[in-house]
N, C-alpha and C. Protein backbone atom coordinates (compact mmCIF):
# COMPACT_ATOMS: atom_id res chain seq x y z
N UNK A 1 258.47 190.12 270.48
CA UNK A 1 259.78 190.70 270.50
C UNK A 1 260.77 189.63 270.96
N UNK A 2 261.90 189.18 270.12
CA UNK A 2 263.16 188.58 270.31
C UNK A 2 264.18 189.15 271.10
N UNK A 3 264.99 188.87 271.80
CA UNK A 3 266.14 189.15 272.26
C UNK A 3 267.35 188.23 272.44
N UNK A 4 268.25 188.84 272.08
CA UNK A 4 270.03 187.81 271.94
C UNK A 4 271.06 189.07 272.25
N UNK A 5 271.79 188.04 273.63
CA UNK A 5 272.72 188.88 273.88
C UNK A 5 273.98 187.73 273.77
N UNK A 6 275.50 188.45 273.54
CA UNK A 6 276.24 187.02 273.44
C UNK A 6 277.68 187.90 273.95
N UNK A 7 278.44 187.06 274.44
CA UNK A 7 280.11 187.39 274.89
C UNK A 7 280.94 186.24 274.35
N UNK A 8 281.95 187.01 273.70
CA UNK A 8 283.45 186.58 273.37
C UNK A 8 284.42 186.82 274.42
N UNK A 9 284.56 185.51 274.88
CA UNK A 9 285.93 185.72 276.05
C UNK A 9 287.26 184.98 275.65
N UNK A 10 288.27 185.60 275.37
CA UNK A 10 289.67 184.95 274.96
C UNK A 10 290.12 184.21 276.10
N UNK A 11 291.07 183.10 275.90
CA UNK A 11 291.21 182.08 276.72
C UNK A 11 292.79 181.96 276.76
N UNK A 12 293.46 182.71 277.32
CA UNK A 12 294.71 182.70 277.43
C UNK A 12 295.30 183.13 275.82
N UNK A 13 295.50 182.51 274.78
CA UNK A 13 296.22 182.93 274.03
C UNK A 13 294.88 183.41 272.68
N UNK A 14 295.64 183.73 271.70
CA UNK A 14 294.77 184.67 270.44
C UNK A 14 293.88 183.01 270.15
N UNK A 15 294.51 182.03 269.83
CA UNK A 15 294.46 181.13 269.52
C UNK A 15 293.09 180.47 269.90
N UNK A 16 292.53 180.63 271.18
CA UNK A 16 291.32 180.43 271.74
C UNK A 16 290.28 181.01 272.29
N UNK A 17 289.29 180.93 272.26
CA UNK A 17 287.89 181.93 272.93
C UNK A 17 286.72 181.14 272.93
N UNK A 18 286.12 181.61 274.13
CA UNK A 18 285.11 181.16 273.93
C UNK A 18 283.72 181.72 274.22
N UNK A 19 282.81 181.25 273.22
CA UNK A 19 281.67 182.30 272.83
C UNK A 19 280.12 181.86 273.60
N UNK A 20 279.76 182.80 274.26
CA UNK A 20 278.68 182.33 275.23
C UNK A 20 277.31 183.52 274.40
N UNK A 21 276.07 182.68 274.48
CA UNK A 21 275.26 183.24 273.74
C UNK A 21 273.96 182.96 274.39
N UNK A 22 272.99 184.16 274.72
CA UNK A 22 271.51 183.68 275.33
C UNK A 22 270.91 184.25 274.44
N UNK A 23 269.95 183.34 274.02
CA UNK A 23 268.56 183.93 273.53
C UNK A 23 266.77 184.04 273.98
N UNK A 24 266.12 184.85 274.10
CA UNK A 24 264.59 184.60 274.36
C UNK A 24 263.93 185.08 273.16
N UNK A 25 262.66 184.23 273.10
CA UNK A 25 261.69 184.44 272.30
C UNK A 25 260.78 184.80 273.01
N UNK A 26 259.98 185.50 272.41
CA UNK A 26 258.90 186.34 273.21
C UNK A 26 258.71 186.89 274.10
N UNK A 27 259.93 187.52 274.62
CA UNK A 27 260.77 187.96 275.69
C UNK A 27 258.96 188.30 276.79
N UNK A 28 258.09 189.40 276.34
CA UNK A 28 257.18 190.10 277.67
C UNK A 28 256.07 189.10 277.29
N UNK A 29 256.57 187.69 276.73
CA UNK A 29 254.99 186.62 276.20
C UNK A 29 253.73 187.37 276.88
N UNK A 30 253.60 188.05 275.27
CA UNK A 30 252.41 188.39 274.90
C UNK A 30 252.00 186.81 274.03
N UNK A 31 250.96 187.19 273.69
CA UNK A 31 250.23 186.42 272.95
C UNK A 31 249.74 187.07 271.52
N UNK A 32 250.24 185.82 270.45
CA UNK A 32 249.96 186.41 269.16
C UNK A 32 248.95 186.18 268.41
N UNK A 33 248.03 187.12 268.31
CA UNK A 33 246.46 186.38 267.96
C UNK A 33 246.81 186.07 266.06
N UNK A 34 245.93 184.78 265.76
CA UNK A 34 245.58 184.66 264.93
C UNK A 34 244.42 185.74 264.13
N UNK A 35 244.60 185.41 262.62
CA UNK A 35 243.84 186.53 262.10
C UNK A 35 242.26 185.80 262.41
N UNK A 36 241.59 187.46 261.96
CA UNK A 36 239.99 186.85 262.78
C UNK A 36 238.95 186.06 261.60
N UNK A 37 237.94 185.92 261.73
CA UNK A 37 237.18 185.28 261.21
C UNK A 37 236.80 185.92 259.69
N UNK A 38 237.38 185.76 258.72
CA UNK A 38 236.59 187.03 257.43
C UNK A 38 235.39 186.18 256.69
N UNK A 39 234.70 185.17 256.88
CA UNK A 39 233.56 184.56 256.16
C UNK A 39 232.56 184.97 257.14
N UNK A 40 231.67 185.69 256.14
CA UNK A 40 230.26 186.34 256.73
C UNK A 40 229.11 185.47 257.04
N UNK A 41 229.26 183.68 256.15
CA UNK A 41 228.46 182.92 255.94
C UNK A 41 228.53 182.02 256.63
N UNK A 42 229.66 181.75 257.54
CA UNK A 42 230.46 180.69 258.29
C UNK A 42 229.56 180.18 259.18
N UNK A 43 228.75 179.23 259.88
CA UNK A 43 228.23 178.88 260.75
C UNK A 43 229.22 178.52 262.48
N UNK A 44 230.35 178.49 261.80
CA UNK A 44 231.79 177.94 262.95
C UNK A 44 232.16 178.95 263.73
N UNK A 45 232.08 180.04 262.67
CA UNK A 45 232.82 181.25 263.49
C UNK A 45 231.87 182.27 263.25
N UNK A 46 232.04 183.46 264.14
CA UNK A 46 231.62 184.72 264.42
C UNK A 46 232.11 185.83 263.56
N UNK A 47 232.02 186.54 262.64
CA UNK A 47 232.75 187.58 261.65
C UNK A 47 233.09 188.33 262.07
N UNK A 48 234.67 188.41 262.02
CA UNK A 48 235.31 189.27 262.92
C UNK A 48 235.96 189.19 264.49
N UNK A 49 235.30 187.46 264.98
CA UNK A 49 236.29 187.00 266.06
C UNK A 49 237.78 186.62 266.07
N UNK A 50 238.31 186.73 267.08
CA UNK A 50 239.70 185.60 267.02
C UNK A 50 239.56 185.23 267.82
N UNK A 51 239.85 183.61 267.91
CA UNK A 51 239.18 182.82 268.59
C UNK A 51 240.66 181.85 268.49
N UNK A 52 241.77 182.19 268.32
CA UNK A 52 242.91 181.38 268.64
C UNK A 52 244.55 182.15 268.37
N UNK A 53 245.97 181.82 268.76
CA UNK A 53 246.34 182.21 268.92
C UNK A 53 247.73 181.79 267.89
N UNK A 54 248.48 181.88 267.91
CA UNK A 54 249.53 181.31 266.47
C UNK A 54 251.00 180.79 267.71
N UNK A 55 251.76 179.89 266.92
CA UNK A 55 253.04 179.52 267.31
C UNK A 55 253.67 180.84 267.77
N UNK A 56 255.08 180.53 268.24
CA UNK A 56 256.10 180.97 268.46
C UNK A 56 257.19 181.38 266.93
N UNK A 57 257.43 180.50 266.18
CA UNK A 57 257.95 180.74 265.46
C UNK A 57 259.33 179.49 265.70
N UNK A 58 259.59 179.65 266.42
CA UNK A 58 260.36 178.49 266.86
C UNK A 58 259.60 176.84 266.27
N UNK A 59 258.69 176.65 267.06
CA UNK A 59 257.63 175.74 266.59
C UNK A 59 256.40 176.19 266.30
N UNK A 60 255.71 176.22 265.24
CA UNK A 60 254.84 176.87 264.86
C UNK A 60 253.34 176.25 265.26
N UNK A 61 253.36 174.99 265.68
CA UNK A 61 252.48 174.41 266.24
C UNK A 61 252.51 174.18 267.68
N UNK A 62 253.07 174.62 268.77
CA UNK A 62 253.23 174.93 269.92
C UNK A 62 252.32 175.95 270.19
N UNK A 63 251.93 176.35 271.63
CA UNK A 63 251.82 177.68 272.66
C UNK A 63 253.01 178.53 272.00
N UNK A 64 252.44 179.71 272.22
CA UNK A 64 253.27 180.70 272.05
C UNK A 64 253.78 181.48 273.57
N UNK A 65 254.23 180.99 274.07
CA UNK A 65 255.32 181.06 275.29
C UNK A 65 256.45 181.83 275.20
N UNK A 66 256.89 181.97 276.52
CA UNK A 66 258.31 182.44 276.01
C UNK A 66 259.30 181.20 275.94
N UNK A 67 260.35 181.24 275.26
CA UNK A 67 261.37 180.12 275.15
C UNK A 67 262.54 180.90 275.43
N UNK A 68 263.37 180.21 276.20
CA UNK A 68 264.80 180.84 276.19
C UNK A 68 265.77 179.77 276.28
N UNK A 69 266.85 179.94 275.75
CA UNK A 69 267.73 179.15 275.48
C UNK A 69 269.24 179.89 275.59
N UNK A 70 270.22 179.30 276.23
CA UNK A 70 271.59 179.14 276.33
C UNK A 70 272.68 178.19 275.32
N UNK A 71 273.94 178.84 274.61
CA UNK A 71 274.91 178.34 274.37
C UNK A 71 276.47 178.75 274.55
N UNK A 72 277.35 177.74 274.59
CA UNK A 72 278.68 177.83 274.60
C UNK A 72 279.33 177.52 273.33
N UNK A 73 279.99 178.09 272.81
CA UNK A 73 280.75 177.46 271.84
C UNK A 73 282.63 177.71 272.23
N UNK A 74 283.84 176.83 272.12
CA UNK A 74 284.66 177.31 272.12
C UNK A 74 285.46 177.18 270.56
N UNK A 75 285.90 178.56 270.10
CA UNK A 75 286.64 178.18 269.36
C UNK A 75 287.92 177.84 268.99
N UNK A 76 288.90 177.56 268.56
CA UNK A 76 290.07 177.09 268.31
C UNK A 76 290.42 176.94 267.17
């Protein structure tokens, strides 16, 4: 589960604002299992184990962690 929350704050005139934005990934990091083993013949794997876990999505070759991240933008 993702989450993004963000605020628009005007800066004295119409003319300016500025936009503040947080995001998390995997907000309660769970862990996302990879699919399990489907070869019955496999000597490597067990049929029907999971035996590893998948990216974030962010980086797909990473831990699947939570990530959170902050921005500012002003516009004008």
């Amino acid at each position: 589960m993702d989450l993004g929350l963000g605020k628009s704050i005007p800066l004295g005139t119409e003319r300016f604002k500025m936009n503040l934005r947080g995001d998390a990934f995997n907000v309660f990091n769970h862990p996302n299992f990879s699919n399990p083993c489907t070869d019955i013949t496999s000597v490597t794997c067990l049929w029907g184990t999971i035996s590893s876990t998948q990216g974030t999505g962010i980086r797909n070759a990473a831990d699947s962690f939570r990530v959170l991240q902050i921005s500012a933008r002003l516009d004008f």
